[in-house]
C-alpha atoms as a PDB file:
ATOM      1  CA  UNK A   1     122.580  99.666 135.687  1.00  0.00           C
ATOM      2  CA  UNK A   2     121.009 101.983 133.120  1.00  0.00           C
ATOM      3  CA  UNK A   3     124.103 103.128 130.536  1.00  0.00           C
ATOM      4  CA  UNK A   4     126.398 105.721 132.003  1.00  0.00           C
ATOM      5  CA  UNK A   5     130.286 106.062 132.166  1.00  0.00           C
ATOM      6  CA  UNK A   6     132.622 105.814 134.918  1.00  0.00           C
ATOM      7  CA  UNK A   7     136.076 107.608 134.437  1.00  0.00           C
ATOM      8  CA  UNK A   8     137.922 105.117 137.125  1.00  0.00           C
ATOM      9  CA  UNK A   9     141.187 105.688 138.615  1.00  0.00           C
ATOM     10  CA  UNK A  10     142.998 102.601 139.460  1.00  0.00           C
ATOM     11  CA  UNK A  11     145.894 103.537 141.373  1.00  0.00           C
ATOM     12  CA  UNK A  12     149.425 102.738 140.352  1.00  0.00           C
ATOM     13  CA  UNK A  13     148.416  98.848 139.773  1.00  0.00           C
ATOM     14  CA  UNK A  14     148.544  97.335 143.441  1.00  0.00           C
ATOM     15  CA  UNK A  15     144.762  95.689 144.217  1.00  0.00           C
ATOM     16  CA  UNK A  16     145.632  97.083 147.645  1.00  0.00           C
ATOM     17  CA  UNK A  17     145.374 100.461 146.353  1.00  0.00           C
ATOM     18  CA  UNK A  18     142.280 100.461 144.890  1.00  0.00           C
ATOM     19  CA  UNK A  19     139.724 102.286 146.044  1.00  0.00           C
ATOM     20  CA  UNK A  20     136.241 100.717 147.283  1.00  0.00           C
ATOM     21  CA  UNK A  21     134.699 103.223 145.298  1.00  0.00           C
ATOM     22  CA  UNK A  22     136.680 102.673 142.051  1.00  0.00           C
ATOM     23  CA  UNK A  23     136.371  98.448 142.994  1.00  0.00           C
ATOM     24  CA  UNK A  24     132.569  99.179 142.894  1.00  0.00           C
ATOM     25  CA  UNK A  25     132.472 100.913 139.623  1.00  0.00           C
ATOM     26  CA  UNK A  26     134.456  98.430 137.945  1.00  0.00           C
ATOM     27  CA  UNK A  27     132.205  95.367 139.069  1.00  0.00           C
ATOM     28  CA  UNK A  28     129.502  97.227 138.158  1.00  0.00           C
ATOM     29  CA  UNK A  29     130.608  97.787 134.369  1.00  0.00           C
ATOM     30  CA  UNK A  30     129.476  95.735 131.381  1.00  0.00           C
ATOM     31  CA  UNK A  31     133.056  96.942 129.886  1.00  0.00           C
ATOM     32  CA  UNK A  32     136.268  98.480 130.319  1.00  0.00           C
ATOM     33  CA  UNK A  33     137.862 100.445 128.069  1.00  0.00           C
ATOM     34  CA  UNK A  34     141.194 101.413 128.442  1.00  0.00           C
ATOM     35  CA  UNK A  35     144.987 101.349 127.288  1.00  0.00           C
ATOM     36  CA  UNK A  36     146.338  98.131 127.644  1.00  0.00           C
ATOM     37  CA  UNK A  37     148.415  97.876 130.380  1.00  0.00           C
ATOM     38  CA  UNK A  38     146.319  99.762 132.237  1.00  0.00           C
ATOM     39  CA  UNK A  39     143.523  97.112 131.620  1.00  0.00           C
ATOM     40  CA  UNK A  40     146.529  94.361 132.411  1.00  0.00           C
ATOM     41  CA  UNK A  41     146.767  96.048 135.539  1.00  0.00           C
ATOM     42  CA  UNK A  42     143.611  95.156 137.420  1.00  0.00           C
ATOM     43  CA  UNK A  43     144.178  90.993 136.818  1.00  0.00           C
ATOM     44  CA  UNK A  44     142.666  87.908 137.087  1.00  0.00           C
ATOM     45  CA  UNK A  45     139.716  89.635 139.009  1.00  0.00           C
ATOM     46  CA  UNK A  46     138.622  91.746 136.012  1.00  0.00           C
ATOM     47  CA  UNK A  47     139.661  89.552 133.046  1.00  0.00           C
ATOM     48  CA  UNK A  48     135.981  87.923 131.926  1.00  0.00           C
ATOM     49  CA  UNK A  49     134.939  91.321 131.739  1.00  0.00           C
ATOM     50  CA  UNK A  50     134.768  92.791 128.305  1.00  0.00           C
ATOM     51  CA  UNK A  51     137.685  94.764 127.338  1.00  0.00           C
ATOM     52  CA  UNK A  52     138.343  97.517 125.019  1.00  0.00           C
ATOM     53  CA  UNK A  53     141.490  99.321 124.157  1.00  0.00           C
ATOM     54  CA  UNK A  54     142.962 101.873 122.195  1.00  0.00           C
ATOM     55  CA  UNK A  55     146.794 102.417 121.584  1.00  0.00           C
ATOM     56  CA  UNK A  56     149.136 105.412 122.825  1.00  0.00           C
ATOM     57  CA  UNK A  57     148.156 108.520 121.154  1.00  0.00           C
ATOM     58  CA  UNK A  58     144.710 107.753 120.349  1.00  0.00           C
ATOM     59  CA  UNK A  59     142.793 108.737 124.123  1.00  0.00           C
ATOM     60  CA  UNK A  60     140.267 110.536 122.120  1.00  0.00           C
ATOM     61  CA  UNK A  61     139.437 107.475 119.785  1.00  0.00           C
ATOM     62  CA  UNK A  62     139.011 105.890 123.279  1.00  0.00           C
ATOM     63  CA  UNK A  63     136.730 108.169 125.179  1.00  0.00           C
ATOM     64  CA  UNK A  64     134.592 108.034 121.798  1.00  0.00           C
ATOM     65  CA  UNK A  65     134.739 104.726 122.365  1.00  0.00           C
ATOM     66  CA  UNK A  66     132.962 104.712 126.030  1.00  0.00           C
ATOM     67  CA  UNK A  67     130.145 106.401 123.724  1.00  0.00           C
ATOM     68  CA  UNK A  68     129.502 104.115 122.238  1.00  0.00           C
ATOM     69  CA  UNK A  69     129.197 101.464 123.676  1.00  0.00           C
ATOM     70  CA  UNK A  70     127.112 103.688 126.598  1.00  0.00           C
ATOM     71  CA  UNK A  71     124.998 103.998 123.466  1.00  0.00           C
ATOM     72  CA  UNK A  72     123.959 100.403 123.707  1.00  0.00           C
ATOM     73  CA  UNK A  73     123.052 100.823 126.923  1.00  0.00           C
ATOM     74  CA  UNK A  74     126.111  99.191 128.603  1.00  0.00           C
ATOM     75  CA  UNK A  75     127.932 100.582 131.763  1.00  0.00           C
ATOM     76  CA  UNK A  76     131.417 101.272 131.016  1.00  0.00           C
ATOM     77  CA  UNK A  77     134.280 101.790 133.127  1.00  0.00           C
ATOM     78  CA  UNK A  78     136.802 104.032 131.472  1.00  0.00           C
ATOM     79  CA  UNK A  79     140.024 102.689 133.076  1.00  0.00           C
ATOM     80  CA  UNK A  80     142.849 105.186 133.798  1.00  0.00           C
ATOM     81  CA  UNK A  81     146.445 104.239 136.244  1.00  0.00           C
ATOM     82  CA  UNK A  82     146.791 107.126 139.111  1.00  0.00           C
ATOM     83  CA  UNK A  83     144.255 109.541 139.305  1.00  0.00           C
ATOM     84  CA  UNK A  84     142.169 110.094 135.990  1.00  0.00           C
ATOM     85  CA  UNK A  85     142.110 113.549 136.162  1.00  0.00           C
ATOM     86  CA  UNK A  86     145.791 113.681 137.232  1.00  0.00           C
ATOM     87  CA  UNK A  87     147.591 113.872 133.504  1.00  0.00           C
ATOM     88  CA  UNK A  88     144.700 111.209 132.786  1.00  0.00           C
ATOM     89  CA  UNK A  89     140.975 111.339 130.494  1.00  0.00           C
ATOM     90  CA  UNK A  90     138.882 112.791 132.929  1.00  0.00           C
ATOM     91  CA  UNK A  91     138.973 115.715 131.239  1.00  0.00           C
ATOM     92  CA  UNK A  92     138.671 114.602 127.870  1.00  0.00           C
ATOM     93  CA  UNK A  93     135.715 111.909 128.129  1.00  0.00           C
ATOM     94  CA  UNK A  94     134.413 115.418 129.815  1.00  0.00           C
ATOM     95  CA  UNK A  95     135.027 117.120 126.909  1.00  0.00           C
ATOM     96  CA  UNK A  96     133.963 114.834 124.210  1.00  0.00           C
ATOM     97  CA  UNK A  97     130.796 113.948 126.517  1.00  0.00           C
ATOM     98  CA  UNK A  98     129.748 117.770 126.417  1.00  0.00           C
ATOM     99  CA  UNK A  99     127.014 117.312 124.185  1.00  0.00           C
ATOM    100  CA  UNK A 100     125.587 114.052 125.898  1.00  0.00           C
ATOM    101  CA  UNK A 101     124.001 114.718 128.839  1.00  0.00           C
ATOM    102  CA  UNK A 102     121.539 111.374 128.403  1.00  0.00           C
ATOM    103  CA  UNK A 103     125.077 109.665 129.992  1.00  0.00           C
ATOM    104  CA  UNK A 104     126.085 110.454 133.005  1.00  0.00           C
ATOM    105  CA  UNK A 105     129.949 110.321 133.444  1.00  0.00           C
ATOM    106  CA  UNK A 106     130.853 110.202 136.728  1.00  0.00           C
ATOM    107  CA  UNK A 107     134.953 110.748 137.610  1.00  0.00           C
ATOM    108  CA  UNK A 108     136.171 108.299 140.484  1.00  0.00           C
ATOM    109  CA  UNK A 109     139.598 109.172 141.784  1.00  0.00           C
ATOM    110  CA  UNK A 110     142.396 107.078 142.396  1.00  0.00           C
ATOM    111  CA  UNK A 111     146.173 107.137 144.086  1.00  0.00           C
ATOM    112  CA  UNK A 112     147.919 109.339 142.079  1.00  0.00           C
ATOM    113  CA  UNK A 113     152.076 108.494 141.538  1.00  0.00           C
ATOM    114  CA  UNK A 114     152.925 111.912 143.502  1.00  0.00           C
ATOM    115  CA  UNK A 115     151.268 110.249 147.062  1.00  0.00           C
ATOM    116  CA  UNK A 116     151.707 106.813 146.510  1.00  0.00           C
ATOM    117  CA  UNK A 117     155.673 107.446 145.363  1.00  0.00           C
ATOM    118  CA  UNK A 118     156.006 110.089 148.470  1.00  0.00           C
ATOM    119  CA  UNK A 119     154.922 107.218 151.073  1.00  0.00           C
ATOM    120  CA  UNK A 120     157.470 105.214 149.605  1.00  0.00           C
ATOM    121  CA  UNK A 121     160.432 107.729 150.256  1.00  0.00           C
ATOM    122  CA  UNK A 122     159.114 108.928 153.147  1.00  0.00           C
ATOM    123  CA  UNK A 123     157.046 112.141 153.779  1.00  0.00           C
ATOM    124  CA  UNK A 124     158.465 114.436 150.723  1.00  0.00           C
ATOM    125  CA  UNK A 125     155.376 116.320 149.795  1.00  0.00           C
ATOM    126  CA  UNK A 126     154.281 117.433 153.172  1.00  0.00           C
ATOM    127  CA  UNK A 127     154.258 120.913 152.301  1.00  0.00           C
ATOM    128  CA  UNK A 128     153.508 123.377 149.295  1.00  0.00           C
ATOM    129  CA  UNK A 129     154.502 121.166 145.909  1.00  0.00           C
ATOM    130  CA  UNK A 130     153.518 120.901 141.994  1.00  0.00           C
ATOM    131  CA  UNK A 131     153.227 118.538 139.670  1.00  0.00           C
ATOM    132  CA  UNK A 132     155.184 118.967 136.252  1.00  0.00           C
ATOM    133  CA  UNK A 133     155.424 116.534 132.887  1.00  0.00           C
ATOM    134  CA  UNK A 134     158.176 116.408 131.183  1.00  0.00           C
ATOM    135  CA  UNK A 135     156.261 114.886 128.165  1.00  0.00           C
ATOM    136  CA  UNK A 136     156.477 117.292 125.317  1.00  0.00           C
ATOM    137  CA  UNK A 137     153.806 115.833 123.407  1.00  0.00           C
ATOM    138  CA  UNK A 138     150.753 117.609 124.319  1.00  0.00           C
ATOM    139  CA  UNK A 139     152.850 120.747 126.116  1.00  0.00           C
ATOM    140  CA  UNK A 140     155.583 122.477 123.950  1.00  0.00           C
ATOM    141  CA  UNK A 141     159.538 122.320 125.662  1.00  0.00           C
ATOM    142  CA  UNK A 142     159.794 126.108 126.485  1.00  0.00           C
ATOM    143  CA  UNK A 143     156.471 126.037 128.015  1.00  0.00           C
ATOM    144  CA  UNK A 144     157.654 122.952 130.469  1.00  0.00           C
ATOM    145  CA  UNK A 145     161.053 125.102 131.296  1.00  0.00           C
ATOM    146  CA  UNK A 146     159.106 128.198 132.096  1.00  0.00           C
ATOM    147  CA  UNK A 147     156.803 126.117 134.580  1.00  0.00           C
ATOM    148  CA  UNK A 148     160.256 124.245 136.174  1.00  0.00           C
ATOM    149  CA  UNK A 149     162.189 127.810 136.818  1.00  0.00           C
ATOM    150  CA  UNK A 150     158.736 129.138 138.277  1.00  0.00           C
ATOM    151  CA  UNK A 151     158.490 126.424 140.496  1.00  0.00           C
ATOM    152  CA  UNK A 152     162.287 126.353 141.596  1.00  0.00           C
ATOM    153  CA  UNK A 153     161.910 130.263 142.235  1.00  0.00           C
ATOM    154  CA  UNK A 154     158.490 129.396 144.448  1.00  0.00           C
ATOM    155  CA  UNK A 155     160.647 126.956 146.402  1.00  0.00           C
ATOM    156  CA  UNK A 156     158.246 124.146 145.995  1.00  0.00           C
ATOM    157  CA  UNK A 157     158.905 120.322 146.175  1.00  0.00           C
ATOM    158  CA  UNK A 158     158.666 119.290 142.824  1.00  0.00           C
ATOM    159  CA  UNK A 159     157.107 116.361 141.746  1.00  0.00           C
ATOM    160  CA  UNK A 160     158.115 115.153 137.770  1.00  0.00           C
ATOM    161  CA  UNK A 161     155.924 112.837 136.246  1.00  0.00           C
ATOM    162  CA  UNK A 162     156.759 111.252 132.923  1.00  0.00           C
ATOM    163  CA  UNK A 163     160.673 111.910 133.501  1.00  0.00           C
ATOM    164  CA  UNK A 164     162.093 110.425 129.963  1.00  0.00           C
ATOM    165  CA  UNK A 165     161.664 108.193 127.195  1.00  0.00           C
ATOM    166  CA  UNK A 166     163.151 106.204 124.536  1.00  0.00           C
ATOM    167  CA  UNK A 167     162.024 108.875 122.119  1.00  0.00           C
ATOM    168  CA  UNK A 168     163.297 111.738 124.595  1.00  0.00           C
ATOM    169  CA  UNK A 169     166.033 110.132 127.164  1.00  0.00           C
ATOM    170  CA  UNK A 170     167.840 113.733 127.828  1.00  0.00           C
ATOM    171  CA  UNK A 171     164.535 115.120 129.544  1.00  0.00           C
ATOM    172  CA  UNK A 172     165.151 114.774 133.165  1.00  0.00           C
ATOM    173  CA  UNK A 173     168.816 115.569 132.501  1.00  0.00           C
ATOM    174  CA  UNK A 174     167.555 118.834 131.058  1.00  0.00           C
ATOM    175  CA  UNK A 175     165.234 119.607 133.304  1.00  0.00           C
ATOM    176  CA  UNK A 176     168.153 119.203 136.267  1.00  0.00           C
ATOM    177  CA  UNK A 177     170.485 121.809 134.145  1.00  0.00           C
ATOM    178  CA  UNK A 178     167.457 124.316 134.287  1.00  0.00           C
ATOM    179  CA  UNK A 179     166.830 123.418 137.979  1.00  0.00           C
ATOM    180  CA  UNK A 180     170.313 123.868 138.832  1.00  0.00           C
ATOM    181  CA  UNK A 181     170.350 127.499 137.777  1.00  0.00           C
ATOM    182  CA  UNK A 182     168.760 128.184 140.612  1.00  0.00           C
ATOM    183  CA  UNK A 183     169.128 125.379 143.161  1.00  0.00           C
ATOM    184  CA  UNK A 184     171.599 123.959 145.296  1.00  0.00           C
ATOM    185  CA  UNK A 185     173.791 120.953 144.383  1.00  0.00           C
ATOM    186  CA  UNK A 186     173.032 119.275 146.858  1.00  0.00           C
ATOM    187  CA  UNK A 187     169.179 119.817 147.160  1.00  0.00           C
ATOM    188  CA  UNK A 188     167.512 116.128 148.430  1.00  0.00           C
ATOM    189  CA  UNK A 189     165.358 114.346 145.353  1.00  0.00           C
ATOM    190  CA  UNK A 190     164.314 110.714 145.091  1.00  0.00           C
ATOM    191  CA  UNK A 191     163.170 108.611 142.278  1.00  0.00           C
ATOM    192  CA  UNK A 192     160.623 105.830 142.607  1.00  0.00           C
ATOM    193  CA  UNK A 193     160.073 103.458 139.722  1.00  0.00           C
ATOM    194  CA  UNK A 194     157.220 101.053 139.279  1.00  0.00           C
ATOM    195  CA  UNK A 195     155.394 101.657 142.292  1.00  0.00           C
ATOM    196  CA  UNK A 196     153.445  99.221 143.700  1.00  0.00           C
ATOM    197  CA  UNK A 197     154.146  96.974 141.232  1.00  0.00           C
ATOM    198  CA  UNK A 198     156.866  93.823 140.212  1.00  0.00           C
ATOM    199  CA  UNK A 199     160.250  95.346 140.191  1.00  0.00           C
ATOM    200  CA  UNK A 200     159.867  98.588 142.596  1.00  0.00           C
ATOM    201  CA  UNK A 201     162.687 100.146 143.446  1.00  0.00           C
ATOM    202  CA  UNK A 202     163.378 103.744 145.045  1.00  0.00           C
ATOM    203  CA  UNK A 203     166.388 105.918 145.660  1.00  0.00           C
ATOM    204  CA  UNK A 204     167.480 109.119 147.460  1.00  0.00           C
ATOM    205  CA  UNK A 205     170.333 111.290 145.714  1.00  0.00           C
ATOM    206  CA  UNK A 206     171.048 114.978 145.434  1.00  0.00           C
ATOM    207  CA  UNK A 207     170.073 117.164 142.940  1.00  0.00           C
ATOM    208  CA  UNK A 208     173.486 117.300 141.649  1.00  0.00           C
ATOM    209  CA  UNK A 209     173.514 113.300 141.336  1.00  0.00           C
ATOM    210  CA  UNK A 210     169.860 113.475 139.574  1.00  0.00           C
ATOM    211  CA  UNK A 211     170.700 114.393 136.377  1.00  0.00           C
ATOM    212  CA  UNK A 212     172.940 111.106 135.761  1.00  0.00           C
ATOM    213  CA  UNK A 213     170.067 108.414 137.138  1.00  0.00           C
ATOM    214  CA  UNK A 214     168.289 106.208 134.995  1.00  0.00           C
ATOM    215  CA  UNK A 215     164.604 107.049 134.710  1.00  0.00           C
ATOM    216  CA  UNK A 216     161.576 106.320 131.924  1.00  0.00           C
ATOM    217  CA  UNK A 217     157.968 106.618 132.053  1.00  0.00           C
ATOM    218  CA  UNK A 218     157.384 104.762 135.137  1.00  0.00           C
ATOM    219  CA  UNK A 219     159.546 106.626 137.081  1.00  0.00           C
ATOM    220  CA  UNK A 220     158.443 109.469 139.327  1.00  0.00           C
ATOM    221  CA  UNK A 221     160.829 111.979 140.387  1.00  0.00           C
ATOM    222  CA  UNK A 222     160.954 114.409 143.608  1.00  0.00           C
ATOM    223  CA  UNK A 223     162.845 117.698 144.282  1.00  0.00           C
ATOM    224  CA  UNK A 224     163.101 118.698 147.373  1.00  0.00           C
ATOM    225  CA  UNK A 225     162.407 121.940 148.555  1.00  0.00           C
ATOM    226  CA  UNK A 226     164.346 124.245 151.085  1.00  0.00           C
ATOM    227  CA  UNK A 227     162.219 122.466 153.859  1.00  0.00           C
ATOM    228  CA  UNK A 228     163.346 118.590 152.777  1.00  0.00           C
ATOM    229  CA  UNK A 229     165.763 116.760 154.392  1.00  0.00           C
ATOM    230  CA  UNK A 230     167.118 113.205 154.556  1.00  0.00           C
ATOM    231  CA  UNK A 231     166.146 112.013 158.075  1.00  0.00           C
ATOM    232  CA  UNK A 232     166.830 108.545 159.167  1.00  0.00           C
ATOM    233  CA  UNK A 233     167.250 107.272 155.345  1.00  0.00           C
ATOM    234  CA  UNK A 234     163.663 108.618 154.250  1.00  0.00           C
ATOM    235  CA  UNK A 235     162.393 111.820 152.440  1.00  0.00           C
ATOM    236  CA  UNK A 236     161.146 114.469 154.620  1.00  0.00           C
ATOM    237  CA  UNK A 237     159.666 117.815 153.864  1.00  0.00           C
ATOM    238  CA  UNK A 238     159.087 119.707 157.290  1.00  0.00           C
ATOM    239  CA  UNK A 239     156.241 121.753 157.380  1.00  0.00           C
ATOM    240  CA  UNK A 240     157.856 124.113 160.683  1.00  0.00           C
ATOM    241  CA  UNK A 241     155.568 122.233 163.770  1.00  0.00           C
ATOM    242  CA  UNK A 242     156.146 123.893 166.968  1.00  0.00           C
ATOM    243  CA  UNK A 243     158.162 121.896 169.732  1.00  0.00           C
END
């Protein structure tokens, strides 16, 4: 293939989650670039091709990367877990591709944490929901609270990705003080950690009991809203069917 970039979702790590279209792209590459466990991620399968990686913190140094080596008239495969343009580079190998349009980047999607968590607890984002990062890196703390008491006050099921860290353990707890403001105790959530991956494990608790679970950056967590319930030991937002 002539040199272009793909920016490739690969799911959260299961082969059995990746999409044909994303499998394609990354066959098709010369190299992947990528952070490393991402890269670690896709296996045995993958591991002759060339590889490329950048640490935390430097995504930009990475996407300038996939330049590059596009500029030697490789294919490259720009490797992202999820969905790349869910909290991934999509839309900054956009952005630092602006003024390159001699290399076509084209943005495959993959199975972002929020669906491939909710199939694990059940049905939880069946209805209206939202995405929120805790992370405070890129988004400043009072600009994450704002977002979690406007989605509490638009009843939606709320989905929290990057719950805590080493560097910021207290985040989810935080976040569950703000939530409880204005929600019940007793509101269902569920936390799913590693999914589809070694060591998976999920768990249904109240709101209430949130704020004391164990979570880091491979967790993803789920509020309930006013339309969830616990039905037969799984997750369930109702969406109101007729009988």
């Amino acid at each position: 293939m002539d040199k272009r970039i793909f920016v490739v979702g690969i799911g959260p790590g299961d082969k059995g989650m990746l999409t044909p279209d994303a499998y394609k792209a990354l066959h098709a590459s010369d190299v992947l670039v990528g952070y490393p466990l991402y890269l670690d991620l896709l296996g045995e399968e993958f591991a002759e091709k060339e590889q490329l990686s950048t640490p935390m913190r430097k995504e930009r140094e990475r996407c300038v990367l996939c330049l590059q080596e596009a500029d030697k008239g490789k294919t490259v495969s720009l490797v992202s877990s999820g969905d790349p343009g869910v909290y991934g580079l999509a839309s900054l190998m956009l952005e630092v591709g602006r003024d390159r349009p001699d290399i076509p980047i084209t943005v495959i999607p993959g199975i972002t944490a929020a669906l491939s968590g909710a199939a694990v607890l059940g049905a939880p984002v069946n209805h209206d929901f939202c995405l929120i990062s805790l992370s405070d890196l890129l988004t400043p703390w009072e600009v994450i609270e704002k977002r979690l008491c406007a989605a509490a006050a638009g009843d939606f099921v709320i989905v929290i990705y990057n719950p805590a860290s080493r560097k910021r353990p207290e985040h989810l707890k935080k976040a569950v003080e703000i939530l409880l403001r204005s929600l019940p105790g007793e509101r269902p959530c569920g936390l799913v950690e590693n999914i589809g991956r070694d060591g998976m494990k999920s768990e249904i608790c109240t709101l209430a009991e949130l704020g004391r679970k164990e979570a880091n950056m491979f967790t993803t967590v789920f509020i309930g809203s006013s339309a969830t319930e616990v039905i037969g030991g799984r997750l369930v937002t109702k969406r109101g069917y007729s009988r």
